[in-house]
Protein backbone atom coordinates (compact mmCIF):
# COMPACT_ATOMS: atom_id res chain seq x y z
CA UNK A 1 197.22 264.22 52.70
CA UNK A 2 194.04 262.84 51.08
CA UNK A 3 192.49 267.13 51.75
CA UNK A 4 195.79 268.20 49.55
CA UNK A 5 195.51 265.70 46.45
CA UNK A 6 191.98 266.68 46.30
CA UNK A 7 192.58 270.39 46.32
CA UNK A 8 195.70 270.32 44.18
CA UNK A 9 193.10 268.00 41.71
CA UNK A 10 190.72 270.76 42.38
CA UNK A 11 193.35 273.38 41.39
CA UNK A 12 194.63 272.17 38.14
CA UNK A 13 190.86 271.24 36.85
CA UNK A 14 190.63 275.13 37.38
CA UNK A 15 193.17 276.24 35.03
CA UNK A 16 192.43 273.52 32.53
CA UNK A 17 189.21 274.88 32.33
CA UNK A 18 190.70 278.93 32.43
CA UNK A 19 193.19 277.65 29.34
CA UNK A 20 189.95 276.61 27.52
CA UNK A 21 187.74 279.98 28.13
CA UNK A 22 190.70 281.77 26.76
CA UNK A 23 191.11 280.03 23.63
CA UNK A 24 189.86 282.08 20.31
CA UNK A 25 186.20 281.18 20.18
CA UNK A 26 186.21 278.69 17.10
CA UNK A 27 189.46 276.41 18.69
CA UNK A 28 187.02 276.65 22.24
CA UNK A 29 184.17 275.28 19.96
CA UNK A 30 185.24 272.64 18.04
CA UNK A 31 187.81 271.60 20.11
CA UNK A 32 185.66 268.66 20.95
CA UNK A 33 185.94 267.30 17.09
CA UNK A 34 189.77 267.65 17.46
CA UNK A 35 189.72 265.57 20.62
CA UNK A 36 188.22 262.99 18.31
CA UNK A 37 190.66 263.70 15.79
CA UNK A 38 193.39 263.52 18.07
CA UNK A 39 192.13 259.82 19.69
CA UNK A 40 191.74 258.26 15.98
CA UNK A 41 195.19 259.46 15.22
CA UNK A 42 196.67 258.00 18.46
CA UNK A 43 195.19 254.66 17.75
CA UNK A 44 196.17 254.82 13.96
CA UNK A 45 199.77 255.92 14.91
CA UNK A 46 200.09 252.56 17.69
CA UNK A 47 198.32 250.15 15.29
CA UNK A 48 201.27 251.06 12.36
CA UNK A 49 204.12 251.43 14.56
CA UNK A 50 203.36 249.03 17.42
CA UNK A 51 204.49 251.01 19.97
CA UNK A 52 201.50 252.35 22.52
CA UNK A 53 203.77 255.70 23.32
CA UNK A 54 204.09 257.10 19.97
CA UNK A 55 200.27 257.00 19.88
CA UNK A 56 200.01 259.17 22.97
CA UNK A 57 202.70 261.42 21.29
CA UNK A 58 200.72 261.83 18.62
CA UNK A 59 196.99 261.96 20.29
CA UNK A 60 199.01 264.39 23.04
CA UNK A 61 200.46 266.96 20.27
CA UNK A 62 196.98 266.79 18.54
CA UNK A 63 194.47 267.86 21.03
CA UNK A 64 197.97 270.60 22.80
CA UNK A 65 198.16 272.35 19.25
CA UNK A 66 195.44 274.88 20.25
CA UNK A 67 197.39 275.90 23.12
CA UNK A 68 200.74 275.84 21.39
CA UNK A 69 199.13 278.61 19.03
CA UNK A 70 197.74 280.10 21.27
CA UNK A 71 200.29 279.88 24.29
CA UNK A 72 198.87 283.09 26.23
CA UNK A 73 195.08 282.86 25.85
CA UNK A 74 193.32 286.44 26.44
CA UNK A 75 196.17 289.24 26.57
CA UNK A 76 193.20 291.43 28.06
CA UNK A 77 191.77 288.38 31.00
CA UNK A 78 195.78 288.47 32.11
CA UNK A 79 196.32 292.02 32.40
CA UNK A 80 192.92 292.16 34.65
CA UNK A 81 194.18 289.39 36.36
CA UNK A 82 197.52 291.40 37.01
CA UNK A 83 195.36 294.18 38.37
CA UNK A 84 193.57 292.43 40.77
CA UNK A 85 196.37 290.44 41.84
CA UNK A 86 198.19 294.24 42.52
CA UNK A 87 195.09 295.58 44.30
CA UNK A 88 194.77 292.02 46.72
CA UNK A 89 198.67 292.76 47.58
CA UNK A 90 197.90 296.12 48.70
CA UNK A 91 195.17 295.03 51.07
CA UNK A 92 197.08 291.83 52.45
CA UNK A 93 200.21 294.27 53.46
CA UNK A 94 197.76 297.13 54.94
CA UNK A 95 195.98 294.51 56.71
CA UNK A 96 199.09 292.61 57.97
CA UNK A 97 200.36 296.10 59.15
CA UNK A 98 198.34 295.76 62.30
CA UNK A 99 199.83 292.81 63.61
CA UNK A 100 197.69 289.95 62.23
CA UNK A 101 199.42 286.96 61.19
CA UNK A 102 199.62 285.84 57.58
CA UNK A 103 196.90 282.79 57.91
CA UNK A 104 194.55 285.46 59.83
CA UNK A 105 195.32 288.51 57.29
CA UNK A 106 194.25 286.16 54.16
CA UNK A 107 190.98 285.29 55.30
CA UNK A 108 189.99 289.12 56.13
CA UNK A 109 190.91 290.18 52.68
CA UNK A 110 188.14 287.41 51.00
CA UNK A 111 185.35 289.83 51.49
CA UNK A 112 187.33 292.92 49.63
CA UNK A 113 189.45 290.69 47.20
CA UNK A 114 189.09 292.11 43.45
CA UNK A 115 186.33 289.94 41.86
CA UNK A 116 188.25 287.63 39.56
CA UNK A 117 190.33 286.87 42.87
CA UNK A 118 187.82 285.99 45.25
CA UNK A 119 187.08 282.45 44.57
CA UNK A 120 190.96 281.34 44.55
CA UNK A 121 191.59 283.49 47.89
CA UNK A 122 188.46 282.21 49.71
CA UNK A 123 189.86 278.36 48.72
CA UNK A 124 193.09 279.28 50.25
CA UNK A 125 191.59 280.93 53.56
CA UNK A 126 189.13 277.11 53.79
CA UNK A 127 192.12 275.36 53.18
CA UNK A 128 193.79 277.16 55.94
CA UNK A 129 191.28 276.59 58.06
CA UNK A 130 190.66 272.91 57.42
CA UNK A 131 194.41 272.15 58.47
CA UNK A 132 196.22 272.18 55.20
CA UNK A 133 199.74 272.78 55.69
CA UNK A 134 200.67 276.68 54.46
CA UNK A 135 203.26 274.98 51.95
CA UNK A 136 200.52 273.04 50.24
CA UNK A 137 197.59 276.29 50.59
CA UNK A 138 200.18 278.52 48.61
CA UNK A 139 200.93 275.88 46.00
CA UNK A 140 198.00 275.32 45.72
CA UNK A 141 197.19 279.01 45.16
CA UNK A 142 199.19 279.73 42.50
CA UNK A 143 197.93 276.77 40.71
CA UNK A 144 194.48 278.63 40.97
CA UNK A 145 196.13 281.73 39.98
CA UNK A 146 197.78 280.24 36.82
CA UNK A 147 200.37 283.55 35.49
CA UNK A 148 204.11 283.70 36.78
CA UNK A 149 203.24 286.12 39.10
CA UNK A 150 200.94 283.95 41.03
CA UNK A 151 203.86 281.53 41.34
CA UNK A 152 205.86 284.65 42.56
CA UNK A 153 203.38 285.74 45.26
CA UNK A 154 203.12 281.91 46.06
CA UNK A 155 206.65 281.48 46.73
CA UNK A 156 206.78 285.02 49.45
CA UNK A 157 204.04 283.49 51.19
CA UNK A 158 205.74 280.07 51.63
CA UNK A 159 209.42 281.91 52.30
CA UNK A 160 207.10 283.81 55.45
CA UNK A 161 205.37 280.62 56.05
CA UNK A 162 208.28 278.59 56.85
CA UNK A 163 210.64 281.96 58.04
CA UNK A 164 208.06 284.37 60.10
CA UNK A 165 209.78 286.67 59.63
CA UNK A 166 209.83 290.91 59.39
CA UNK A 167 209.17 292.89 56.65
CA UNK A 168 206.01 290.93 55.13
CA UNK A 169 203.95 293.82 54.46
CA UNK A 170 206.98 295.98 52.83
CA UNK A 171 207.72 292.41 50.41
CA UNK A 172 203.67 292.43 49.59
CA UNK A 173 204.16 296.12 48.91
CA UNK A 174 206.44 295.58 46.20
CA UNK A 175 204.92 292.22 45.00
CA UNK A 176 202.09 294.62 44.48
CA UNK A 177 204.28 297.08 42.38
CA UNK A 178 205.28 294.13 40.35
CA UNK A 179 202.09 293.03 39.43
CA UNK A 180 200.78 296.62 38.93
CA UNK A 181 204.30 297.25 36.55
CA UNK A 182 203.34 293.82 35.21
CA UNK A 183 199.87 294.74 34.20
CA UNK A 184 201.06 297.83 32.89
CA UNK A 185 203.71 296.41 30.35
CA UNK A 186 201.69 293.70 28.84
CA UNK A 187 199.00 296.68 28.35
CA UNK A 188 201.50 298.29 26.49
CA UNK A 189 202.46 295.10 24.32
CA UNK A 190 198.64 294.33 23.24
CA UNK A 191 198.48 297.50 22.21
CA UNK A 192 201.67 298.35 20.47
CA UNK A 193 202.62 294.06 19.47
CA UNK A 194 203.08 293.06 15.89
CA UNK A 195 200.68 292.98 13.55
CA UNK A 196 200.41 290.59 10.33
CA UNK A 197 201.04 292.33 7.33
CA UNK A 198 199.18 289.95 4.81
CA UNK A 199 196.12 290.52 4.02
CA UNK A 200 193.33 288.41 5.87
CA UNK A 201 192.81 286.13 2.18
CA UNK A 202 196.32 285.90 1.96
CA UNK A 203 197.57 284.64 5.56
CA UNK A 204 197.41 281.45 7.11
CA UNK A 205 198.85 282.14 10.48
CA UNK A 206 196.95 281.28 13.19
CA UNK A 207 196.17 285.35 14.43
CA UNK A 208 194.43 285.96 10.90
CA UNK A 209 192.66 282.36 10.46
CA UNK A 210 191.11 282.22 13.70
């Protein structure tokens, strides 16, 4: 229990820090003045209205707003992260094609795993191996993964987990479609999304400012 608090810690330290790569470079910068900001603000707001809470609020919404404007972080880091997650599907269903079980088929994809996949995959294949229950590994997982479509994946590999049962490598086949179809859409969106129409002087929004 005390192996799964520390790697669930472990996991959501991980995507903290992914949420703060993928900010716009001058929010990732001087986000450590708005921390300050956002603690001076909390204390004003519980010194005037007495009430401890509304100064978390208000020191919560503070130091959030970079991620509330900014909601998706690098269009470009998630479609790669689409890819790869495609490309490790298709490997886990032709390796689990030859009989392996699940536990044994994700540790012989770490060495082949796309790059920006390897790390998360070779924490779930130790945590196998240390004993973790497979519940808690794929959890876990899509923690370290941090889209939808980690959670997705996750939730096939506990369903087989708890079920073992047939047709694992067809459901990572099409998991793997999904991604790929994934990948392929939000390519799409970057390129053809909305654009601001004011000029760069004459827009505030957070696209043109930043």
């Amino acid at each position: 229990m005390a192996g799964a608090r520390h790697w669930r810690g472990r996991g959501l330290r991980h995507r903290g820090q992914r949420a703060m790569d993928e900010l716009p470079p001058r929010w990732r910068d001087n986000y450590r003045y708005l921390l300050v900001a956002a603690a001076v603000a909390g204390v004003g707001m519980w010194v005037w209205t007495g009430w401890p809470i509304h100064g978390l609020m208000t020191a919560g919404a503070l130091a959030g707003l970079p991620f509330l404007l900014h909601p998706g972080g690098s269009a470009q880091r998630r479609i790669a992260r689409l890819d790869a997650l495609a490309q490790w599907l298709h490997q886990l269903a032709s390796i689990h094609i030859a009989g392996t079980s699940l536990e044994q088929t994700i540790a012989a994809s770490v060495g082949r795993a796309p790059t920006v996949l390897r790390e998360p995959v070779a924490a779930a294949a130790v945590r196998l191996q240390q004993g973790v229950t497979p519940r808690e590994v794929y959890a876990l997982l899509a923690d370290d993964l941090g889209d939808t479509a980690g959670d997705e994946v996750a939730l096939l590999l506990m369903e087989h987990a708890e079920g073992r049962g047939p047709g694992l490598s067809a459901a990572l086949s099409a998991a793997a479609q999904s991604a790929g179809a994934q990948a392929k859409t939000s390519g799409r969106s970057t390129r053809t999304g909305p654009r601001c129409g004011a000029t760069r002087g004459g827009c505030r929004c957070s696209r043109c400012w930043w």
